[in-house]
PDB file of N, CA and C in Angstrom:
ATOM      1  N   UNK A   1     -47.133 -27.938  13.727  1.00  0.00           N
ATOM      2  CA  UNK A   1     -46.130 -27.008  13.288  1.00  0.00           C
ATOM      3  C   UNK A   1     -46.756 -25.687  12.830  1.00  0.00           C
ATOM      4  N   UNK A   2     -47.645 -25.772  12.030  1.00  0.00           N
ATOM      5  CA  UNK A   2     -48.327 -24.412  11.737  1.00  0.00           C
ATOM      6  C   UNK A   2     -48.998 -23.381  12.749  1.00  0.00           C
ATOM      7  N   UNK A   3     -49.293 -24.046  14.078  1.00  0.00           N
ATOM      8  CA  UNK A   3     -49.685 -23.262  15.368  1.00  0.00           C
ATOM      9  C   UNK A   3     -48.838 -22.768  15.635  1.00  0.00           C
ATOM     10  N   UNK A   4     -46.757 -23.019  15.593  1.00  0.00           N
ATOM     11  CA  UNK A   4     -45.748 -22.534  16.389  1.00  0.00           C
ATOM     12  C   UNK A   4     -45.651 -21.480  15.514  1.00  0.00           C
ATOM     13  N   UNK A   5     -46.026 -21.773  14.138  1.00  0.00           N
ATOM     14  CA  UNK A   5     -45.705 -20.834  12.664  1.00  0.00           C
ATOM     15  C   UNK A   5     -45.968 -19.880  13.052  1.00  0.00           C
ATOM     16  N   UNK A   6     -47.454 -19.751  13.480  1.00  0.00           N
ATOM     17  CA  UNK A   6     -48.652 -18.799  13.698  1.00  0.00           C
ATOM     18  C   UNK A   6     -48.164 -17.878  14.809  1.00  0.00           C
ATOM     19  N   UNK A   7     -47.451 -18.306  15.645  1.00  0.00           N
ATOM     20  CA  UNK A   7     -47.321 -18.525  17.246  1.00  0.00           C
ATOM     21  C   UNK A   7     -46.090 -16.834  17.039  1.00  0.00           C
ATOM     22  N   UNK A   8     -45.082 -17.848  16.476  1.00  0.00           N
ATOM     23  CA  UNK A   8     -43.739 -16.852  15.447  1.00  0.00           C
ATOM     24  C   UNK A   8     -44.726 -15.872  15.348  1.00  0.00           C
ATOM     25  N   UNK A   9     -45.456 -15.817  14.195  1.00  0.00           N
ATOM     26  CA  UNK A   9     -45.748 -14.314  13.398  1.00  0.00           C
ATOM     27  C   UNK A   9     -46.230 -13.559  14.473  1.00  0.00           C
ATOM     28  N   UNK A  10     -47.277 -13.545  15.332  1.00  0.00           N
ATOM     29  CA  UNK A  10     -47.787 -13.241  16.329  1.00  0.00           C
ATOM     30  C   UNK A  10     -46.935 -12.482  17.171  1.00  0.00           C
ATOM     31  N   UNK A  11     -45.527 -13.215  17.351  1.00  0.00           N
ATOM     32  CA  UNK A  11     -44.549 -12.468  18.345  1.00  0.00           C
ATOM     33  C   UNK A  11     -43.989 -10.726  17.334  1.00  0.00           C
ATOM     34  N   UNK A  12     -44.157 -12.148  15.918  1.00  0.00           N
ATOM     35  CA  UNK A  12     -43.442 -10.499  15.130  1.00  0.00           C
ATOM     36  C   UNK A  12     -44.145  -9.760  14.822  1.00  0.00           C
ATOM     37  N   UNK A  13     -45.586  -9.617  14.868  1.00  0.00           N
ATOM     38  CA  UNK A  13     -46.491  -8.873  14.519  1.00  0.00           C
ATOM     39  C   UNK A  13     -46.394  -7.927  15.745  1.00  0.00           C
ATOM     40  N   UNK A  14     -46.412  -8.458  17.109  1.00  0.00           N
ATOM     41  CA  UNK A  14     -46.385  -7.798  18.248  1.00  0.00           C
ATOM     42  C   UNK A  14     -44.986  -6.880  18.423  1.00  0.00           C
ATOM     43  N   UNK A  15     -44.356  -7.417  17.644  1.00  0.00           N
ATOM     44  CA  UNK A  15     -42.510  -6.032  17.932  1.00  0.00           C
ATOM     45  C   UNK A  15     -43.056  -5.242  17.147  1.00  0.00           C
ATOM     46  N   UNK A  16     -43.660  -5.799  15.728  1.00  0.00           N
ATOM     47  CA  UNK A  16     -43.739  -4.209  14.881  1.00  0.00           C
ATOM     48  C   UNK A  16     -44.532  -3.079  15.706  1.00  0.00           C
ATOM     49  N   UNK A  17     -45.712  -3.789  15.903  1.00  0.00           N
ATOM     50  CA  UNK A  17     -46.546  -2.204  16.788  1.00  0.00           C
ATOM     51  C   UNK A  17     -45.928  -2.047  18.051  1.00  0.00           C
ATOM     52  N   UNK A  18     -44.983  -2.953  18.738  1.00  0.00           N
ATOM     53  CA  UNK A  18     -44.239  -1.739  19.775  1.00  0.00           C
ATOM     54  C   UNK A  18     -43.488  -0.687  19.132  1.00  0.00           C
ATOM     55  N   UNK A  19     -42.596  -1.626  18.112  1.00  0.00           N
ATOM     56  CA  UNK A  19     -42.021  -0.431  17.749  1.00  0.00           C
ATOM     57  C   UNK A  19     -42.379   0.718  16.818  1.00  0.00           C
ATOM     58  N   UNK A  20     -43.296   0.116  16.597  1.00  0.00           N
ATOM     59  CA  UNK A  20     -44.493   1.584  15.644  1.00  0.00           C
ATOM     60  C   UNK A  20     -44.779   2.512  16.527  1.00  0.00           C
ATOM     61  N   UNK A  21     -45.084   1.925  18.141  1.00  0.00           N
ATOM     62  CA  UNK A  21     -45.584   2.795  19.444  1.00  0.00           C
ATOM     63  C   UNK A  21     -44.257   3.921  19.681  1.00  0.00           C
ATOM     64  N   UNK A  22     -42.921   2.597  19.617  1.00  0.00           N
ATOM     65  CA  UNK A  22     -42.211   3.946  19.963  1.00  0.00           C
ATOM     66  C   UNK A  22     -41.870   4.694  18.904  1.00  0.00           C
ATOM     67  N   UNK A  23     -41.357   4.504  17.760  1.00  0.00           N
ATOM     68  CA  UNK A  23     -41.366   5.713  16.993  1.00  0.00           C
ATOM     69  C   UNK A  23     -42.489   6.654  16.654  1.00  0.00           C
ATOM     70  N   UNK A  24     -43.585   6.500  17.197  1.00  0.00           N
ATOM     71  CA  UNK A  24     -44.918   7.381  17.247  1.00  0.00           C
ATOM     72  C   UNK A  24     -44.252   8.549  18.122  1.00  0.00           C
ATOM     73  N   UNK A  25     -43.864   8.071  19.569  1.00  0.00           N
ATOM     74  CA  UNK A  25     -44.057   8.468  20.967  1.00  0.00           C
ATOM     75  C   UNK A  25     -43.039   9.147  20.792  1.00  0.00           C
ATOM     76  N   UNK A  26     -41.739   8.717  20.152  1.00  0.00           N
ATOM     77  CA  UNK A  26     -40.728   9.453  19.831  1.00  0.00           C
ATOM     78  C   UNK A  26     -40.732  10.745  19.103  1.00  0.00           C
ATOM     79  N   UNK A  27     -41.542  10.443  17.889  1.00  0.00           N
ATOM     80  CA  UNK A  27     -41.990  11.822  16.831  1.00  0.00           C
ATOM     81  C   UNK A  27     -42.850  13.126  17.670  1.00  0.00           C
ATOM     82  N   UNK A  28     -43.805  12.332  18.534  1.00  0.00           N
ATOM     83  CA  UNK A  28     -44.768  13.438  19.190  1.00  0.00           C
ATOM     84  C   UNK A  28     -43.764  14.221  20.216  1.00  0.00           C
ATOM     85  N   UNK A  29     -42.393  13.529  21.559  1.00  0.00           N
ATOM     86  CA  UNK A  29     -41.991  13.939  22.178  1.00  0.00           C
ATOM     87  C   UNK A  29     -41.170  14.988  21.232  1.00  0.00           C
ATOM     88  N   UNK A  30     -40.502  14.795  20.177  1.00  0.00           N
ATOM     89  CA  UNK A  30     -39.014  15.327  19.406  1.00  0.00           C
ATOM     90  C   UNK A  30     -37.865  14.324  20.437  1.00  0.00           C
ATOM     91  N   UNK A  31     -37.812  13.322  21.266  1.00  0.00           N
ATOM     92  CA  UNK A  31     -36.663  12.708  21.990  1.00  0.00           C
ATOM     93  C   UNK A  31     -37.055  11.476  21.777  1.00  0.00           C
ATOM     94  N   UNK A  32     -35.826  10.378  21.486  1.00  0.00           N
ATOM     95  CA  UNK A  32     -35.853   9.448  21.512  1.00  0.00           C
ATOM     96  C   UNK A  32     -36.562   8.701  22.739  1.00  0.00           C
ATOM     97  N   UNK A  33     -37.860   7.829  22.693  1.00  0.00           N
ATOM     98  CA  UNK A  33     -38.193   7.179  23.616  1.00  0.00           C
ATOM     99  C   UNK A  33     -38.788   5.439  23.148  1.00  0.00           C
ATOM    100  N   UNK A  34     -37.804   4.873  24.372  1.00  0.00           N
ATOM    101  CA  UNK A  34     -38.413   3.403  23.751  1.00  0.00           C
ATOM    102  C   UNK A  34     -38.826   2.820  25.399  1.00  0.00           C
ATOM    103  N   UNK A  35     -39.525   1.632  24.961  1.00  0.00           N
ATOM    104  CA  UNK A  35     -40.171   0.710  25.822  1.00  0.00           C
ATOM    105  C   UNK A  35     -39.224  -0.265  25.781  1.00  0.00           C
ATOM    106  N   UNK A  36     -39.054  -0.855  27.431  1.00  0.00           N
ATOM    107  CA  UNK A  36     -38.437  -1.586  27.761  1.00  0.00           C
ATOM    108  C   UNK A  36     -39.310  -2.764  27.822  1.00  0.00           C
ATOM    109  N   UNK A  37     -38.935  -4.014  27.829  1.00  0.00           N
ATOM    110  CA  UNK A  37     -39.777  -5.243  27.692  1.00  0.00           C
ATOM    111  C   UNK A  37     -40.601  -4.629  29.337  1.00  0.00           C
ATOM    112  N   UNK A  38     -40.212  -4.916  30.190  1.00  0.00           N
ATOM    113  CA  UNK A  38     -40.766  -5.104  31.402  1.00  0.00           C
ATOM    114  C   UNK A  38     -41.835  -3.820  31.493  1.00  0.00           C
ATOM    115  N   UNK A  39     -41.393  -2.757  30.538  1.00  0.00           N
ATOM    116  CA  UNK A  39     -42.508  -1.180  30.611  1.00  0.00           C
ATOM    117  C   UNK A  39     -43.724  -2.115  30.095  1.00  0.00           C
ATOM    118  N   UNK A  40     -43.217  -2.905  29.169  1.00  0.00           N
ATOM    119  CA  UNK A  40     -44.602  -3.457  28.156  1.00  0.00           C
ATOM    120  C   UNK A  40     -45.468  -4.074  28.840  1.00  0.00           C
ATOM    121  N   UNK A  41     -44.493  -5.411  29.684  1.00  0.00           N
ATOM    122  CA  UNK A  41     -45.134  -6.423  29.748  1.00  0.00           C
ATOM    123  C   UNK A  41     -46.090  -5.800  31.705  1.00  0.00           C
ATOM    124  N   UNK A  42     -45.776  -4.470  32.040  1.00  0.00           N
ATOM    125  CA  UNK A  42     -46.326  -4.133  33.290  1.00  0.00           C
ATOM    126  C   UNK A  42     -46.905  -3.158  32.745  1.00  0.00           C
ATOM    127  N   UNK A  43     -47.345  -3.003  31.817  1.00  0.00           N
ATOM    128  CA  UNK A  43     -48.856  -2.238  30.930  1.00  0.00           C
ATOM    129  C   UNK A  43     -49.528  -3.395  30.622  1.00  0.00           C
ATOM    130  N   UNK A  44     -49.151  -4.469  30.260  1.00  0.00           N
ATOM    131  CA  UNK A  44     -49.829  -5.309  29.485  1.00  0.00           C
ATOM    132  C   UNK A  44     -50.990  -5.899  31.226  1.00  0.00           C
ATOM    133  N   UNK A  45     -50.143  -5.943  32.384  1.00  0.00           N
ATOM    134  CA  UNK A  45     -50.633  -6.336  33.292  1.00  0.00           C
ATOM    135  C   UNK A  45     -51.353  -5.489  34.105  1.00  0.00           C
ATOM    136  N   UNK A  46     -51.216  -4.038  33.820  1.00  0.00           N
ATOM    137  CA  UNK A  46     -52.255  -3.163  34.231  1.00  0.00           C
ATOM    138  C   UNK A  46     -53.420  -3.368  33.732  1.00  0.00           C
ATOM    139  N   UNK A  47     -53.634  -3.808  32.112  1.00  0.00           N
ATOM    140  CA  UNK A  47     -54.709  -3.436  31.150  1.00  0.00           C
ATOM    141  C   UNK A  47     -55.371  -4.621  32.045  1.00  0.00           C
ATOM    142  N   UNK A  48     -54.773  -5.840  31.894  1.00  0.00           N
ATOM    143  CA  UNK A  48     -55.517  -7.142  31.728  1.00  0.00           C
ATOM    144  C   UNK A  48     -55.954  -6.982  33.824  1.00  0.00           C
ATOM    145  N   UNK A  49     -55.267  -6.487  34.389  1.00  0.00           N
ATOM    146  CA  UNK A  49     -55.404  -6.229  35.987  1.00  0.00           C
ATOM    147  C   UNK A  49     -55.056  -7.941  36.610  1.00  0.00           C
ATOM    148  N   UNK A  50     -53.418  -8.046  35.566  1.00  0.00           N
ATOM    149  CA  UNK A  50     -53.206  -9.260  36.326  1.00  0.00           C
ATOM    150  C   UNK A  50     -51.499  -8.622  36.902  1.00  0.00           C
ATOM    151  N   UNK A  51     -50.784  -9.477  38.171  1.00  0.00           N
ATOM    152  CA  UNK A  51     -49.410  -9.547  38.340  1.00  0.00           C
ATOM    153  C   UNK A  51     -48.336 -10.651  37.517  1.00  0.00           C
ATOM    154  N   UNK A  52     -48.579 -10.991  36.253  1.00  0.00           N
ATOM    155  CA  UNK A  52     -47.813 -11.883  36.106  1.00  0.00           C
ATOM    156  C   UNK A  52     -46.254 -11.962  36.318  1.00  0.00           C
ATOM    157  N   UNK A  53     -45.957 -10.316  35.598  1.00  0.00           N
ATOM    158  CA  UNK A  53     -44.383  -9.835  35.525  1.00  0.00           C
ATOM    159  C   UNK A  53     -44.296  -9.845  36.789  1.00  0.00           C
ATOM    160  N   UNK A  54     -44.266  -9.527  37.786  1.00  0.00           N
ATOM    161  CA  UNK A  54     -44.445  -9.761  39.448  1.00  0.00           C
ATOM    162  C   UNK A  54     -44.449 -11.281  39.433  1.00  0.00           C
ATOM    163  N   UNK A  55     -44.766 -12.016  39.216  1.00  0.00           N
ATOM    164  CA  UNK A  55     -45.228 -13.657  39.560  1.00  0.00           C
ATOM    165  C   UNK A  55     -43.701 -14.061  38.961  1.00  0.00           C
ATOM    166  N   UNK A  56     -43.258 -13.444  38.153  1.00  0.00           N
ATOM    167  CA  UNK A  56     -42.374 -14.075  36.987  1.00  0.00           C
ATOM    168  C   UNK A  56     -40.763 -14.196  37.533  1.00  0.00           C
ATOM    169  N   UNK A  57     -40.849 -12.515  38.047  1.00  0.00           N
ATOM    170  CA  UNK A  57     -39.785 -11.963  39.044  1.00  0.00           C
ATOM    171  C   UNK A  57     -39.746 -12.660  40.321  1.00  0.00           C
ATOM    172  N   UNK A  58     -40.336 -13.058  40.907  1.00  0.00           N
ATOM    173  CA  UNK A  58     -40.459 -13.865  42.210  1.00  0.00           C
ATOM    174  C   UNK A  58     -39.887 -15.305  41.849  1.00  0.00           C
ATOM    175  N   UNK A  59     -40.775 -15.964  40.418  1.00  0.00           N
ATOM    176  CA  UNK A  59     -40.434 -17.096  40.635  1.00  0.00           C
ATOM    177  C   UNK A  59     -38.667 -17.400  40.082  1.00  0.00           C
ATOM    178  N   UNK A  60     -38.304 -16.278  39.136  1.00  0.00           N
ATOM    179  CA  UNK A  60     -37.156 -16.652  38.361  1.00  0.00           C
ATOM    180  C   UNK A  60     -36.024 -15.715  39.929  1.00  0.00           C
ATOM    181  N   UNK A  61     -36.139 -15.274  40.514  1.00  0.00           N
ATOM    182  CA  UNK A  61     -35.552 -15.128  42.033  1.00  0.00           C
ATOM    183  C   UNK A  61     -35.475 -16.321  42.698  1.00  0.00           C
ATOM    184  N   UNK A  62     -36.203 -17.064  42.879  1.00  0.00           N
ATOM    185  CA  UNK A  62     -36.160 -18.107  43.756  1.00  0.00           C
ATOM    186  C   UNK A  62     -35.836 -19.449  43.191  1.00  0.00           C
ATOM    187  N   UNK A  63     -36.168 -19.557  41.627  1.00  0.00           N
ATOM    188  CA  UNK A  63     -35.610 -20.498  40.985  1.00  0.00           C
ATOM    189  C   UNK A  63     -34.428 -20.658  40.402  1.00  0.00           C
ATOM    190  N   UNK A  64     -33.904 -19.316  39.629  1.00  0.00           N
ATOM    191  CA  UNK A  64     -32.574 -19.461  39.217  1.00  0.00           C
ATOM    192  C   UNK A  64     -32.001 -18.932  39.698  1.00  0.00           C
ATOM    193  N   UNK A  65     -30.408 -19.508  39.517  1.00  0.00           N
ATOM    194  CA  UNK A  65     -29.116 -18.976  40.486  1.00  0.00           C
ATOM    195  C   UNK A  65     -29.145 -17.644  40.291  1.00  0.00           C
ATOM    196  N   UNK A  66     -28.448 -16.703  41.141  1.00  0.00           N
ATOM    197  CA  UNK A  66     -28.021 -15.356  40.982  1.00  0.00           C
ATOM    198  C   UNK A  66     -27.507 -14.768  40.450  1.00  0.00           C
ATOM    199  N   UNK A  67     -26.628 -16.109  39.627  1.00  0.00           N
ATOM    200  CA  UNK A  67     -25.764 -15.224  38.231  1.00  0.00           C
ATOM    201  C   UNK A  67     -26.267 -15.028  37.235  1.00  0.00           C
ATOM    202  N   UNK A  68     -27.531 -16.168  37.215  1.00  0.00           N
ATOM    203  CA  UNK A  68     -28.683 -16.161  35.749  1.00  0.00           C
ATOM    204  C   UNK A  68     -29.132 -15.096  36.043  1.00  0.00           C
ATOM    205  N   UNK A  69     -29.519 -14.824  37.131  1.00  0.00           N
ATOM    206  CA  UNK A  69     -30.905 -13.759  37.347  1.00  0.00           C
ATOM    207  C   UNK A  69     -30.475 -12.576  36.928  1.00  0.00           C
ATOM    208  N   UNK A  70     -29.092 -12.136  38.029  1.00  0.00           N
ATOM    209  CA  UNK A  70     -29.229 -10.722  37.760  1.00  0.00           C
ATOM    210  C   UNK A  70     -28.541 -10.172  36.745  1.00  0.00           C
ATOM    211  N   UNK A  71     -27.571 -10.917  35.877  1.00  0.00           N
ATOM    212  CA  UNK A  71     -27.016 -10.284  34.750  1.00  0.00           C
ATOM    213  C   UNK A  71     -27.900 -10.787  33.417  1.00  0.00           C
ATOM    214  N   UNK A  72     -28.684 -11.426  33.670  1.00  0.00           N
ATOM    215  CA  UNK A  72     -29.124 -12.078  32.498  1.00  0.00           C
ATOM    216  C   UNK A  72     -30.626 -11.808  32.383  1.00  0.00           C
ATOM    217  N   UNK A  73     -31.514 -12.029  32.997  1.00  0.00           N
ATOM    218  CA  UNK A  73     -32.740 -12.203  33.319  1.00  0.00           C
ATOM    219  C   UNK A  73     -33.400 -10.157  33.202  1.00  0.00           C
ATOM    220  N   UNK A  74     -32.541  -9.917  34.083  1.00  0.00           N
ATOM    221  CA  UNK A  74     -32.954  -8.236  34.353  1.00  0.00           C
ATOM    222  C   UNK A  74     -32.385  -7.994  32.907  1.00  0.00           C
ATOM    223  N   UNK A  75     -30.956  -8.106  32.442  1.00  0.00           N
ATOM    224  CA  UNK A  75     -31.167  -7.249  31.642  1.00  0.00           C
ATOM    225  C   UNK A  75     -31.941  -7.522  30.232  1.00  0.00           C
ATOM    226  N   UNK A  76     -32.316  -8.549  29.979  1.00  0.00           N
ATOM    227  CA  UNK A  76     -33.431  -8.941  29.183  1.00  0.00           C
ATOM    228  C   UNK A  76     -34.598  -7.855  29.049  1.00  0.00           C
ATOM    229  N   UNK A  77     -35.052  -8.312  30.489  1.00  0.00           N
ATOM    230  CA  UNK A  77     -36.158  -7.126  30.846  1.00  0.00           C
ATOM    231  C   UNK A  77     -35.921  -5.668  30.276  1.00  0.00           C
ATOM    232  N   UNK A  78     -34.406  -5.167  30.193  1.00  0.00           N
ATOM    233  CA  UNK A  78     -34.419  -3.787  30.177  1.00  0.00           C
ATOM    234  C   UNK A  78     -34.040  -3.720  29.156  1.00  0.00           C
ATOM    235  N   UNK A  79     -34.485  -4.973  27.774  1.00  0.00           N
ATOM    236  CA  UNK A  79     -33.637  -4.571  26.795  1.00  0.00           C
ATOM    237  C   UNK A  79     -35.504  -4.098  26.101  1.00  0.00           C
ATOM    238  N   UNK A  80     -34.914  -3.268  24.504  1.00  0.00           N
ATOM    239  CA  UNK A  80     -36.513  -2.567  24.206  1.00  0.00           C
ATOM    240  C   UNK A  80     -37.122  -4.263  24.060  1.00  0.00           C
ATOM    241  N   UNK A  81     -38.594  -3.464  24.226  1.00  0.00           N
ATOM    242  CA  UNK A  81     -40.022  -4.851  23.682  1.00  0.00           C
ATOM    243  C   UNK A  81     -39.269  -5.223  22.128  1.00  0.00           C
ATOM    244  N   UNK A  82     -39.579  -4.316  21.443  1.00  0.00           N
ATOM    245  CA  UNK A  82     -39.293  -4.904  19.752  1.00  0.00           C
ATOM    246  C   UNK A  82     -38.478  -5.563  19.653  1.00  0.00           C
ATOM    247  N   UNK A  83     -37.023  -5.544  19.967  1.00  0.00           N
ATOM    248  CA  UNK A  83     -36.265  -6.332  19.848  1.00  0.00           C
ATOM    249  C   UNK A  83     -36.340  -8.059  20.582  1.00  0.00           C
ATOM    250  N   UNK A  84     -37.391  -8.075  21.877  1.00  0.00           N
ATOM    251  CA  UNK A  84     -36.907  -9.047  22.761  1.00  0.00           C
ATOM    252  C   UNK A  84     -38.325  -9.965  21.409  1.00  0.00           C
ATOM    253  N   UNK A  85     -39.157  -9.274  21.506  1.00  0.00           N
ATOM    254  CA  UNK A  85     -40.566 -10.225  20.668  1.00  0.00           C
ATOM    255  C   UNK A  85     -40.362 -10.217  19.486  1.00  0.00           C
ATOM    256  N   UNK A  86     -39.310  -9.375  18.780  1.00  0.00           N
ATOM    257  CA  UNK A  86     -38.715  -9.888  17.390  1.00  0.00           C
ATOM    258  C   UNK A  86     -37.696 -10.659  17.309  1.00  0.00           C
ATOM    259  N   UNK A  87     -37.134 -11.032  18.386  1.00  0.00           N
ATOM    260  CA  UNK A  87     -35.581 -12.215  18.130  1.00  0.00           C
ATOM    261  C   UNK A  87     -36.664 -13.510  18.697  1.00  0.00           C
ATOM    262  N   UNK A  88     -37.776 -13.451  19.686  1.00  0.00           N
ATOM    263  CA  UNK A  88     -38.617 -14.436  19.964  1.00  0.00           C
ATOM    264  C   UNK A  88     -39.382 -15.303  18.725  1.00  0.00           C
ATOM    265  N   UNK A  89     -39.707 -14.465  17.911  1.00  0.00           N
ATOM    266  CA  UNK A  89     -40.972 -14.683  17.056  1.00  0.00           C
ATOM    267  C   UNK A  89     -39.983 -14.786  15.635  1.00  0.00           C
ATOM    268  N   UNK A  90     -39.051 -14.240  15.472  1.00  0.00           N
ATOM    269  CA  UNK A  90     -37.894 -15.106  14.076  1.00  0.00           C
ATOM    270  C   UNK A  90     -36.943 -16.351  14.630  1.00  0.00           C
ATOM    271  N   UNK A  91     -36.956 -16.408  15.987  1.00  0.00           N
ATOM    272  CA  UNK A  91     -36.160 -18.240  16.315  1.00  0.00           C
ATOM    273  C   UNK A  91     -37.359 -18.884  15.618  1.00  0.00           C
ATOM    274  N   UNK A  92     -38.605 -18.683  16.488  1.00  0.00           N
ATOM    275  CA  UNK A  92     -39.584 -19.957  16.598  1.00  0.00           C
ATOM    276  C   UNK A  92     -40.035 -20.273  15.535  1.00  0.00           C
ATOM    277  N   UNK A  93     -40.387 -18.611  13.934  1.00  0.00           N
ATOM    278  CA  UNK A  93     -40.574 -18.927  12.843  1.00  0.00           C
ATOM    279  C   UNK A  93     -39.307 -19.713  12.057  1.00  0.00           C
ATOM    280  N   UNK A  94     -38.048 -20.121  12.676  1.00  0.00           N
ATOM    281  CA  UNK A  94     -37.092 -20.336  11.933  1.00  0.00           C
ATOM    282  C   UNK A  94     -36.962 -21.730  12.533  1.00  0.00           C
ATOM    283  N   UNK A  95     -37.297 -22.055  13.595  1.00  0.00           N
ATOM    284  CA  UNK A  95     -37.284 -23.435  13.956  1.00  0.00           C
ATOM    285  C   UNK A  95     -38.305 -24.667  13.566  1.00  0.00           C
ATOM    286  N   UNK A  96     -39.215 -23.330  13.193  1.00  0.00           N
ATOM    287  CA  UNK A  96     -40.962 -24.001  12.809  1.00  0.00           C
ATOM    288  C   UNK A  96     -41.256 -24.008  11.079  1.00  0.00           C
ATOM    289  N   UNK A  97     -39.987 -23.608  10.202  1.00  0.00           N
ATOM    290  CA  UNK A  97     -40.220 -23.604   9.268  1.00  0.00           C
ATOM    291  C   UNK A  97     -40.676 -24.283   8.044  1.00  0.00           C
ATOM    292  N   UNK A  98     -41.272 -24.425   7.075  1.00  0.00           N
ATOM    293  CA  UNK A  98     -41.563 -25.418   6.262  1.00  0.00           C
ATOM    294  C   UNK A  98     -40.503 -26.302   6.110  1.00  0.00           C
ATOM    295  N   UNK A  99     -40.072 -27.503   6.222  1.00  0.00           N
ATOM    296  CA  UNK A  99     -39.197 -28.142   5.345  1.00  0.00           C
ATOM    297  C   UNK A  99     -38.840 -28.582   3.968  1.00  0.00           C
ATOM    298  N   UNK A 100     -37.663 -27.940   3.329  1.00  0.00           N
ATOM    299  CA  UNK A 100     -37.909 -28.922   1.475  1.00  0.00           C
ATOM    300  C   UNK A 100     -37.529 -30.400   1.800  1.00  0.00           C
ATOM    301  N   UNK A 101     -38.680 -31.092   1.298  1.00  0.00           N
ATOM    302  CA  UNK A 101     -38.005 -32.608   1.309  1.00  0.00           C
ATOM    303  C   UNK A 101     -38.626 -33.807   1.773  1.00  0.00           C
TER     304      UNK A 101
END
């Protein structure tokens, strides 16, 4: 349980500095600018020089139905990073929580 704990903070540690990134990026432009999960997670795959988000898109195309995919799945993707790795990382800390008792 304390690895999923860990696992949680990790996700929420990771929304704060996106969203530290975008209100940085925002202050330097003067215009509102945010990162979309999929902007993140296809930087994250430039840095590392892997296709996963590509691997991910292929497989959730061919695996789930068309109604999951395209109203659900995409717009996930296009919702900001902070929000998708901060509702990720407060379920799992809330599912993984200490118990009284």
């Amino acid at each position: 349980m304390i690895v999923f704990r860990l696992i949680g903070l990790v996700f929420i540690a990771g929304a704060l500095m996106v969203f530290g990134a975008d209100v940085l990026r925002s202050l330097e432009s003067g215009e509102v600018g945010i990162n979309s999960f999929a902007q993140v997670w296809a930087l994250l795959d430039q840095r590392l020089g892997t296709t996963s988000l590509e691997g991910f898109k292929a497989w959730a195309e061919s695996t789930l139905p068309a109604a999951a995919w395209d109203p659900g799945v995409v717009s996930v993707l296009s919702y900001p990073a902070w929000a998708v790795l901060g509702v990720i990382g407060i379920v799992v800390a809330l599912i993984f929580r200490p118990r009284n008792g």
